[in-house]
PDB file of N, CA and C in Angstrom:
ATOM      1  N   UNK A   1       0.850  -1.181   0.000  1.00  0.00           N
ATOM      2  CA  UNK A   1       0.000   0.000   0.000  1.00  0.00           C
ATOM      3  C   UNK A   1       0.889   1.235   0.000  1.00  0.00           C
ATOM      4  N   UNK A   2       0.551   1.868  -0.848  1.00  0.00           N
ATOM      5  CA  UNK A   2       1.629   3.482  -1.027  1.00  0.00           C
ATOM      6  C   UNK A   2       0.602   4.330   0.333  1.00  0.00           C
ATOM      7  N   UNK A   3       1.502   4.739   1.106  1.00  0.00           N
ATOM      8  CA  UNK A   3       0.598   5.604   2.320  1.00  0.00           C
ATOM      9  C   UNK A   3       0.415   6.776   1.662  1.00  0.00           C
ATOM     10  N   UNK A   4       1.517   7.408   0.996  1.00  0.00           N
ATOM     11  CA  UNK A   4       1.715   8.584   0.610  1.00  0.00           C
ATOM     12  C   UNK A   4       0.327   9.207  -0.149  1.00  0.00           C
ATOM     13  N   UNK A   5      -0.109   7.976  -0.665  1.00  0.00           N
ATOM     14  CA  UNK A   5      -1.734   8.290  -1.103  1.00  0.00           C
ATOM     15  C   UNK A   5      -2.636   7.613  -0.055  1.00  0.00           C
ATOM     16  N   UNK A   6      -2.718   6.656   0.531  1.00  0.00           N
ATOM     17  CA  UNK A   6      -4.132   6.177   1.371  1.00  0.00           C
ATOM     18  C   UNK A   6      -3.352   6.672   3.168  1.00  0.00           C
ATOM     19  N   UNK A   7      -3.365   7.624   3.490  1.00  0.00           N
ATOM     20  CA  UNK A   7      -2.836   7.832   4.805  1.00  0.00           C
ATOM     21  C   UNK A   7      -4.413   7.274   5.320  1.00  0.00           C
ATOM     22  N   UNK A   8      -5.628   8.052   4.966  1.00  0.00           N
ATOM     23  CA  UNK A   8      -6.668   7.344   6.034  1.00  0.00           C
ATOM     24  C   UNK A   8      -6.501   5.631   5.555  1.00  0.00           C
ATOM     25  N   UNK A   9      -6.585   5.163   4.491  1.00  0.00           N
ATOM     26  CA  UNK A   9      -6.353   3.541   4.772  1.00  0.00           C
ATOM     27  C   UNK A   9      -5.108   2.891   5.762  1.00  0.00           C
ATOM     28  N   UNK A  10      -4.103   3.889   5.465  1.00  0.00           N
ATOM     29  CA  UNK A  10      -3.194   3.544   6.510  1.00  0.00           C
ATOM     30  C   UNK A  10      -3.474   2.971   8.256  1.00  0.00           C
ATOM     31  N   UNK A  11      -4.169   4.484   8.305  1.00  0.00           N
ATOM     32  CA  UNK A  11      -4.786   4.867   9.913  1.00  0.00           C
ATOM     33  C   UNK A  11      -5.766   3.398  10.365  1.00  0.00           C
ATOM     34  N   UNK A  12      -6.604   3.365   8.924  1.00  0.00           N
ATOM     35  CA  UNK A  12      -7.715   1.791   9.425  1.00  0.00           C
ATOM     36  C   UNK A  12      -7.314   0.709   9.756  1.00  0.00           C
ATOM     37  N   UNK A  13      -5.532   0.165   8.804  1.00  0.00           N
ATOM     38  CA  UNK A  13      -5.359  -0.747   8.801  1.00  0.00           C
ATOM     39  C   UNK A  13      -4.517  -0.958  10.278  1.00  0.00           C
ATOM     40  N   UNK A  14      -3.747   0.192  10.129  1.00  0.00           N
ATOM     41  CA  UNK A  14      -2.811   0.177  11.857  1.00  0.00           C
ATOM     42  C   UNK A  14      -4.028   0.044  13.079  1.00  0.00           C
ATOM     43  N   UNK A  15      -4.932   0.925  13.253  1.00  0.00           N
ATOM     44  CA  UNK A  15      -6.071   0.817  13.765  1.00  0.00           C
ATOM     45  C   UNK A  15      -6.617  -0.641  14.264  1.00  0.00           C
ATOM     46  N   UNK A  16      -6.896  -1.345  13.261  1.00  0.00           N
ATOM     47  CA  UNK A  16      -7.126  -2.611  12.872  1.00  0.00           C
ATOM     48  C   UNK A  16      -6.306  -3.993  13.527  1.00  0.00           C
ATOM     49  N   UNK A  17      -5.192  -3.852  13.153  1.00  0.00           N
ATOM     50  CA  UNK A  17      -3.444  -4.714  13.543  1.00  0.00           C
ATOM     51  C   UNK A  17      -3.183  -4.176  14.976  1.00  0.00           C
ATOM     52  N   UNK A  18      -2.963  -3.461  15.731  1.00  0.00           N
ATOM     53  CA  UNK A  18      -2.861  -2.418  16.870  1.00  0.00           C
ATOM     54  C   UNK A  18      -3.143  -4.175  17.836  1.00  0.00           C
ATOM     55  N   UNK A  19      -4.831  -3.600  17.827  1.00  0.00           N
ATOM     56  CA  UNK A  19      -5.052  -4.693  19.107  1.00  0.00           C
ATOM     57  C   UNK A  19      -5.171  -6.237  18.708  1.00  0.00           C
ATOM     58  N   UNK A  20      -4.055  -6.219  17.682  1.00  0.00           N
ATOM     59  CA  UNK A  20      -3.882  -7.640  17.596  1.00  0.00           C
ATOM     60  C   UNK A  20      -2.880  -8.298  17.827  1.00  0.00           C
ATOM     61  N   UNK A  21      -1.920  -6.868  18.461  1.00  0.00           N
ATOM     62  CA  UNK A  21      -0.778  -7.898  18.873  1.00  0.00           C
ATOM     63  C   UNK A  21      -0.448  -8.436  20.075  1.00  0.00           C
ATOM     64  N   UNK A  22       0.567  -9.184  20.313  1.00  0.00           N
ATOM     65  CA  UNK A  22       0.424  -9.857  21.739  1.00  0.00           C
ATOM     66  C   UNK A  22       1.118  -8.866  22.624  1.00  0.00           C
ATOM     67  N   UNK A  23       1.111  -7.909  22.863  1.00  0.00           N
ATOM     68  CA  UNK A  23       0.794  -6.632  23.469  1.00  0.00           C
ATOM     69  C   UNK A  23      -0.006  -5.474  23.021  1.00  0.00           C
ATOM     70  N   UNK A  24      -1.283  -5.812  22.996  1.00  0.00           N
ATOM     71  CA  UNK A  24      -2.110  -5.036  22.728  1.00  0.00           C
ATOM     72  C   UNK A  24      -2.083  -4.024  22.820  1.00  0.00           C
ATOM     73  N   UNK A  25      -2.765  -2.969  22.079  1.00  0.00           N
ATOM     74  CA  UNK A  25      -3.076  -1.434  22.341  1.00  0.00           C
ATOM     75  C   UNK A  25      -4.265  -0.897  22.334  1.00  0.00           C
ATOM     76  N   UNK A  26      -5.072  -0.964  23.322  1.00  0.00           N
ATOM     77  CA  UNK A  26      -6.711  -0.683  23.518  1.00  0.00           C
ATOM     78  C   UNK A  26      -6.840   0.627  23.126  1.00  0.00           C
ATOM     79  N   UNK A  27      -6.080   1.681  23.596  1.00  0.00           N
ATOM     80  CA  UNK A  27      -7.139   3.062  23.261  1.00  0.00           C
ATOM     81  C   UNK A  27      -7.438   3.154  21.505  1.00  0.00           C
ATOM     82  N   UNK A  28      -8.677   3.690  21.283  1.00  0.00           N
ATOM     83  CA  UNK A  28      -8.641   4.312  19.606  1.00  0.00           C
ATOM     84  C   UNK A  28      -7.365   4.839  19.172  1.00  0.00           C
ATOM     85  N   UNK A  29      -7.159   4.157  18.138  1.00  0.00           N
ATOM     86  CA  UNK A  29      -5.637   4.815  17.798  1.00  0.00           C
ATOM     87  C   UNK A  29      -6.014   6.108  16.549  1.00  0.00           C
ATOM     88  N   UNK A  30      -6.941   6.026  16.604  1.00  0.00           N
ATOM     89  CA  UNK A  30      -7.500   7.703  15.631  1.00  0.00           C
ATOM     90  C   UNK A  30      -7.632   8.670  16.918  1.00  0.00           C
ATOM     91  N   UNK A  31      -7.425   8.356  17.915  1.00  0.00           N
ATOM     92  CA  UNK A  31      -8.370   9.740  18.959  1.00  0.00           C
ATOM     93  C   UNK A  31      -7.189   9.554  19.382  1.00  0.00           C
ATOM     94  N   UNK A  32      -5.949   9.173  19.524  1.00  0.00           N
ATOM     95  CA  UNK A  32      -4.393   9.529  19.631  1.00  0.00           C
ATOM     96  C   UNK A  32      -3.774  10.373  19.629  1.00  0.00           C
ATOM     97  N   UNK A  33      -3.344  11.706  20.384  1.00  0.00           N
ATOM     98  CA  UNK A  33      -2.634  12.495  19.593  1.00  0.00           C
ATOM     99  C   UNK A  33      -1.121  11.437  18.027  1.00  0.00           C
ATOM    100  N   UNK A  34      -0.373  12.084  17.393  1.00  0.00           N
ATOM    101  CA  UNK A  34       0.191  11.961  16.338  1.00  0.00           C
ATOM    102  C   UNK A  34       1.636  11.551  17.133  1.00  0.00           C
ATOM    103  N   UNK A  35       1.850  12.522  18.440  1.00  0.00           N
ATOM    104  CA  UNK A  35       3.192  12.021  18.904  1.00  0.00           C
ATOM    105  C   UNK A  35       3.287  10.332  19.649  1.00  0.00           C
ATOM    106  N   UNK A  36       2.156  10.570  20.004  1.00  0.00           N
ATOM    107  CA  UNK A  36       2.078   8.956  21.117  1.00  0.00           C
ATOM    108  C   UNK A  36       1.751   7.763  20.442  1.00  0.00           C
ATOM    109  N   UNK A  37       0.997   8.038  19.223  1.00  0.00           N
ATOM    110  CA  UNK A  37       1.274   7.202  17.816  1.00  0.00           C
ATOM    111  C   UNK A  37       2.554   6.842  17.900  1.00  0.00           C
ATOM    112  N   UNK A  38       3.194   7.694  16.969  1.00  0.00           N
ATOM    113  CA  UNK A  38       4.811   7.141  17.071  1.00  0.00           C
ATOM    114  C   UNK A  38       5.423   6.642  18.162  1.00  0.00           C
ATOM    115  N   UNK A  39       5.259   7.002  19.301  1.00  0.00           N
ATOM    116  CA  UNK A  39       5.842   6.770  20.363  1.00  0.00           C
ATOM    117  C   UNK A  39       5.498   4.720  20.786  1.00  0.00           C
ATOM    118  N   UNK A  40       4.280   4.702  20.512  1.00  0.00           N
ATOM    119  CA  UNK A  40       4.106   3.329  20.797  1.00  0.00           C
ATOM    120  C   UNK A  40       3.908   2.116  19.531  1.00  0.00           C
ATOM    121  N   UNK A  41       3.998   2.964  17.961  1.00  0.00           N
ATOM    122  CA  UNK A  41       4.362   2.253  17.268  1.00  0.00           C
ATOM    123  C   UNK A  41       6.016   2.095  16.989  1.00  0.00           C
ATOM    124  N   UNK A  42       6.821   3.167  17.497  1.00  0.00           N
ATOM    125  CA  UNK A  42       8.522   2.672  17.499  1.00  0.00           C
ATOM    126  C   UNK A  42       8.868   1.388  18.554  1.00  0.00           C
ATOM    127  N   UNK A  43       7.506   1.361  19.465  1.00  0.00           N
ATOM    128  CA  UNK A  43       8.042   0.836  20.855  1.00  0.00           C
ATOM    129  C   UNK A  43       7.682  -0.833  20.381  1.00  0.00           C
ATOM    130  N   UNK A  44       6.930  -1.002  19.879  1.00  0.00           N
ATOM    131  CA  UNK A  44       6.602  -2.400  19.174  1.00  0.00           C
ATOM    132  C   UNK A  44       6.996  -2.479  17.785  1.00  0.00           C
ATOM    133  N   UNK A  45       7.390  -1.543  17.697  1.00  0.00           N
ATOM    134  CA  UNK A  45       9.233  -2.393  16.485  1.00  0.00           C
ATOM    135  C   UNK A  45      10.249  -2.768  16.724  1.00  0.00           C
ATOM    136  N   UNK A  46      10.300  -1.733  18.142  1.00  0.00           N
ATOM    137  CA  UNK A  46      11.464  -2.727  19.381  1.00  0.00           C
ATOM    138  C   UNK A  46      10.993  -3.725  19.628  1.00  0.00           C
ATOM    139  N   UNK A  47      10.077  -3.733  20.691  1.00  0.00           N
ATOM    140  CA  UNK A  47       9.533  -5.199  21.104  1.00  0.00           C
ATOM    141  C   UNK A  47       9.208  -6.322  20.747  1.00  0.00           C
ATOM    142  N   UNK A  48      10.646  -7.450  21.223  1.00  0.00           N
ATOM    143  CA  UNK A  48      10.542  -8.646  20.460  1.00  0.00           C
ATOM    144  C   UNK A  48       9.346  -9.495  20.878  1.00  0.00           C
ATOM    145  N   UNK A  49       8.198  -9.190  21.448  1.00  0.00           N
ATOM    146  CA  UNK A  49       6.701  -9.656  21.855  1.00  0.00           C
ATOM    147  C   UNK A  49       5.871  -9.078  21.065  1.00  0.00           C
ATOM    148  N   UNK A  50       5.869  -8.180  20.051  1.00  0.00           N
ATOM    149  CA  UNK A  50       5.241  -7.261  19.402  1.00  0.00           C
ATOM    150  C   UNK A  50       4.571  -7.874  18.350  1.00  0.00           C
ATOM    151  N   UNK A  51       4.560  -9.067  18.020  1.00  0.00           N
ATOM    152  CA  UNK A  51       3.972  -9.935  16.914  1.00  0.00           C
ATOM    153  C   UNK A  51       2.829  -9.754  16.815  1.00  0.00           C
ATOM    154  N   UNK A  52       2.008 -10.385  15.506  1.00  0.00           N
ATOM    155  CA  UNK A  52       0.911 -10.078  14.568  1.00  0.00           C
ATOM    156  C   UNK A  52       0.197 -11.672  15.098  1.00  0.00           C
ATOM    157  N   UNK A  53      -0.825 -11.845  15.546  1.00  0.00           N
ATOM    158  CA  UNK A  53      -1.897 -12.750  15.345  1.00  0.00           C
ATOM    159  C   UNK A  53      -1.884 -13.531  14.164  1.00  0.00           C
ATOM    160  N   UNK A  54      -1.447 -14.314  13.909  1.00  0.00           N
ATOM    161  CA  UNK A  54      -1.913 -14.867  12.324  1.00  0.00           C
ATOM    162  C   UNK A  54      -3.104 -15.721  11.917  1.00  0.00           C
ATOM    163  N   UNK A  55      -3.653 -15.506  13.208  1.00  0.00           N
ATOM    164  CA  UNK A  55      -5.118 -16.786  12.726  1.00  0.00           C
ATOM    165  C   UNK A  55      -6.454 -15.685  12.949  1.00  0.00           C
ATOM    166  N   UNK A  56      -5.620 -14.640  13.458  1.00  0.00           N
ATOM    167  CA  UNK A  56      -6.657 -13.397  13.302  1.00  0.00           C
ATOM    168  C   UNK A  56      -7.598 -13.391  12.445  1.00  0.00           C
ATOM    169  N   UNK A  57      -9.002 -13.013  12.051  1.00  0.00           N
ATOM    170  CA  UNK A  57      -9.109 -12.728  10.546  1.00  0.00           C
ATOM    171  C   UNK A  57      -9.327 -11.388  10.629  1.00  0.00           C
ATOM    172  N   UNK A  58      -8.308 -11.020   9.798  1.00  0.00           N
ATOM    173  CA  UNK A  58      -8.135  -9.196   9.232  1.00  0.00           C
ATOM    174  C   UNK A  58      -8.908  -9.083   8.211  1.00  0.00           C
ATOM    175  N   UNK A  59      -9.090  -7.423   8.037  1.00  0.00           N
ATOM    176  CA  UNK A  59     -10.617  -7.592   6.948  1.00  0.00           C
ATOM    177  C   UNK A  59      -9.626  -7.074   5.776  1.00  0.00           C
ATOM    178  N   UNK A  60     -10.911  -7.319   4.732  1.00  0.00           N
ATOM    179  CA  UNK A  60      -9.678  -7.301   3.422  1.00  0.00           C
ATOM    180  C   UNK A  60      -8.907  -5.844   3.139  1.00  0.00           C
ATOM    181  N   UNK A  61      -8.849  -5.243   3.578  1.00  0.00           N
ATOM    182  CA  UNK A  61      -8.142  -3.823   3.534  1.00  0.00           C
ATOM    183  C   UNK A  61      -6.634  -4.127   4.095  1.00  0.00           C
ATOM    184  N   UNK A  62      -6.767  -4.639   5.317  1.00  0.00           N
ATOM    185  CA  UNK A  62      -5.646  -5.234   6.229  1.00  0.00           C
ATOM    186  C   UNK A  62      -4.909  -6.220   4.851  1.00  0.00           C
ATOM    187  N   UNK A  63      -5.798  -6.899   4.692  1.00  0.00           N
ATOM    188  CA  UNK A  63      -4.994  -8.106   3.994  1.00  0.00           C
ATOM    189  C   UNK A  63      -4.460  -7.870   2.653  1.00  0.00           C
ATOM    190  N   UNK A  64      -4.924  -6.938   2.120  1.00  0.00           N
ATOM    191  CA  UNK A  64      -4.331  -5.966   0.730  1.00  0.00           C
ATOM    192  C   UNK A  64      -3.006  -4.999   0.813  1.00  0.00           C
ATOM    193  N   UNK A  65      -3.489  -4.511   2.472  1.00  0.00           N
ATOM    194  CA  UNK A  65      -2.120  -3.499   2.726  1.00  0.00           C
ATOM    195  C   UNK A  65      -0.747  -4.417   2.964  1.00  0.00           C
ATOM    196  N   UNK A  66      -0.828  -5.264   2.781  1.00  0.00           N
ATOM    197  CA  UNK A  66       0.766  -6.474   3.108  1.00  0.00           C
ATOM    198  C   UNK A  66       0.499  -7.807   3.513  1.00  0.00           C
ATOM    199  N   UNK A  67       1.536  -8.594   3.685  1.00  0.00           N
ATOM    200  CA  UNK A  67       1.793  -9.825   4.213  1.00  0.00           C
ATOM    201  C   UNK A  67       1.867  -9.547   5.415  1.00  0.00           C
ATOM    202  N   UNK A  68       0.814 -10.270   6.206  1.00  0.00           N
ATOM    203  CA  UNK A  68       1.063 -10.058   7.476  1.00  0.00           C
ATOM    204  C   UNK A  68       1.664 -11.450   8.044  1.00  0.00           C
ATOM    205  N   UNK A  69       2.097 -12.713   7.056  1.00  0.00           N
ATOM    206  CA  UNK A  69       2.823 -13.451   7.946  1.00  0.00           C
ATOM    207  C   UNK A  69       4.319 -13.286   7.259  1.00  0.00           C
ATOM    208  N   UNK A  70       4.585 -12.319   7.548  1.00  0.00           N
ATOM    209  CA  UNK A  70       5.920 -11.560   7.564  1.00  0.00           C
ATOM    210  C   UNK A  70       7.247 -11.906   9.212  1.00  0.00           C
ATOM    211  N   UNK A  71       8.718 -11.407   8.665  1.00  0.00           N
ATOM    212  CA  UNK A  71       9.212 -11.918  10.219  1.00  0.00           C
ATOM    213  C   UNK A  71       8.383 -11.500  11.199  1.00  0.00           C
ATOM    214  N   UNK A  72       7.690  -9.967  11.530  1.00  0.00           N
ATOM    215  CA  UNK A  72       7.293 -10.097  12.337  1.00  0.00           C
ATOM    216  C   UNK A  72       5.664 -10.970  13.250  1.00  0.00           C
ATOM    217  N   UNK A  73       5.174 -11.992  12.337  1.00  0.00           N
ATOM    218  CA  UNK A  73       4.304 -12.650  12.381  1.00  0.00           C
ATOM    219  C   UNK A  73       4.433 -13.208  13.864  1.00  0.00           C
ATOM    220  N   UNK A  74       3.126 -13.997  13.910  1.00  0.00           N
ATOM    221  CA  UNK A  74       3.773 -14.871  15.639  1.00  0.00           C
ATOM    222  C   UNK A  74       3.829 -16.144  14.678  1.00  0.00           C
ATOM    223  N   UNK A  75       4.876 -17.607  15.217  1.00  0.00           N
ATOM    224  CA  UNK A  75       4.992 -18.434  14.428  1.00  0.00           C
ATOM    225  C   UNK A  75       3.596 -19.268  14.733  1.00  0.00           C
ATOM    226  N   UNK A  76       3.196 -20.416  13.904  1.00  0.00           N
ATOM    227  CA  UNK A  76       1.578 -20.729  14.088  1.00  0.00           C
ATOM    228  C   UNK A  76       2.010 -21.523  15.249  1.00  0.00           C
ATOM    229  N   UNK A  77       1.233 -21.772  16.500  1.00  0.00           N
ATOM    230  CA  UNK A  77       1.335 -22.445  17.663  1.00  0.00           C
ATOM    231  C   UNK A  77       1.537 -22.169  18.476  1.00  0.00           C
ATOM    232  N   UNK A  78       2.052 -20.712  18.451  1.00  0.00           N
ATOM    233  CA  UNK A  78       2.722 -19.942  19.495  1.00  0.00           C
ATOM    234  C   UNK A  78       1.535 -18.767  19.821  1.00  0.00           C
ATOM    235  N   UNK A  79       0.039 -18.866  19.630  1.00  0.00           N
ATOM    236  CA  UNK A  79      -1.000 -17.995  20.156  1.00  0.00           C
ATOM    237  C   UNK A  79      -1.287 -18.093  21.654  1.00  0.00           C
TER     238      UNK A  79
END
């Protein structure tokens, strides 16, 4: 997905992926200020717990914007 054109698809899909990882992130990530965004999406690019659900089902927007069983995937068995 080019953000540079879908920033709101961006926002849905992070939105979306957020509370799916195995450190979740409950608040609305649209009612966020922009700094604490970054702040807790740098922090789960650090975090080697920061993995993606893979048996999740993401809706097709999610699943268009990338591979989500990418390295940072969780491996299957490990939910």
């Amino acid at each position: 997905m080019d953000l540079r054109q879908n920033s709101d698809k961006h926002e849905a899909v992070v939105a979306e992926v957020l509370p799916c990882t195995a450190r979740a992130w409950r608040p609305d990530y649209a009612a966020v200020p922009d700094y604490a965004r970054r702040e807790r999406l740098l922090a789960l690019l650090n975090d080697p717990f920061g993995r993606l659900r893979v048996r999740h089902v993401y809706s097709a927007l999610t699943k268009r914007a990338g591979d989500l069983r990418g390295p940072r995937a969780e491996a299957p068995g490990r939910l």
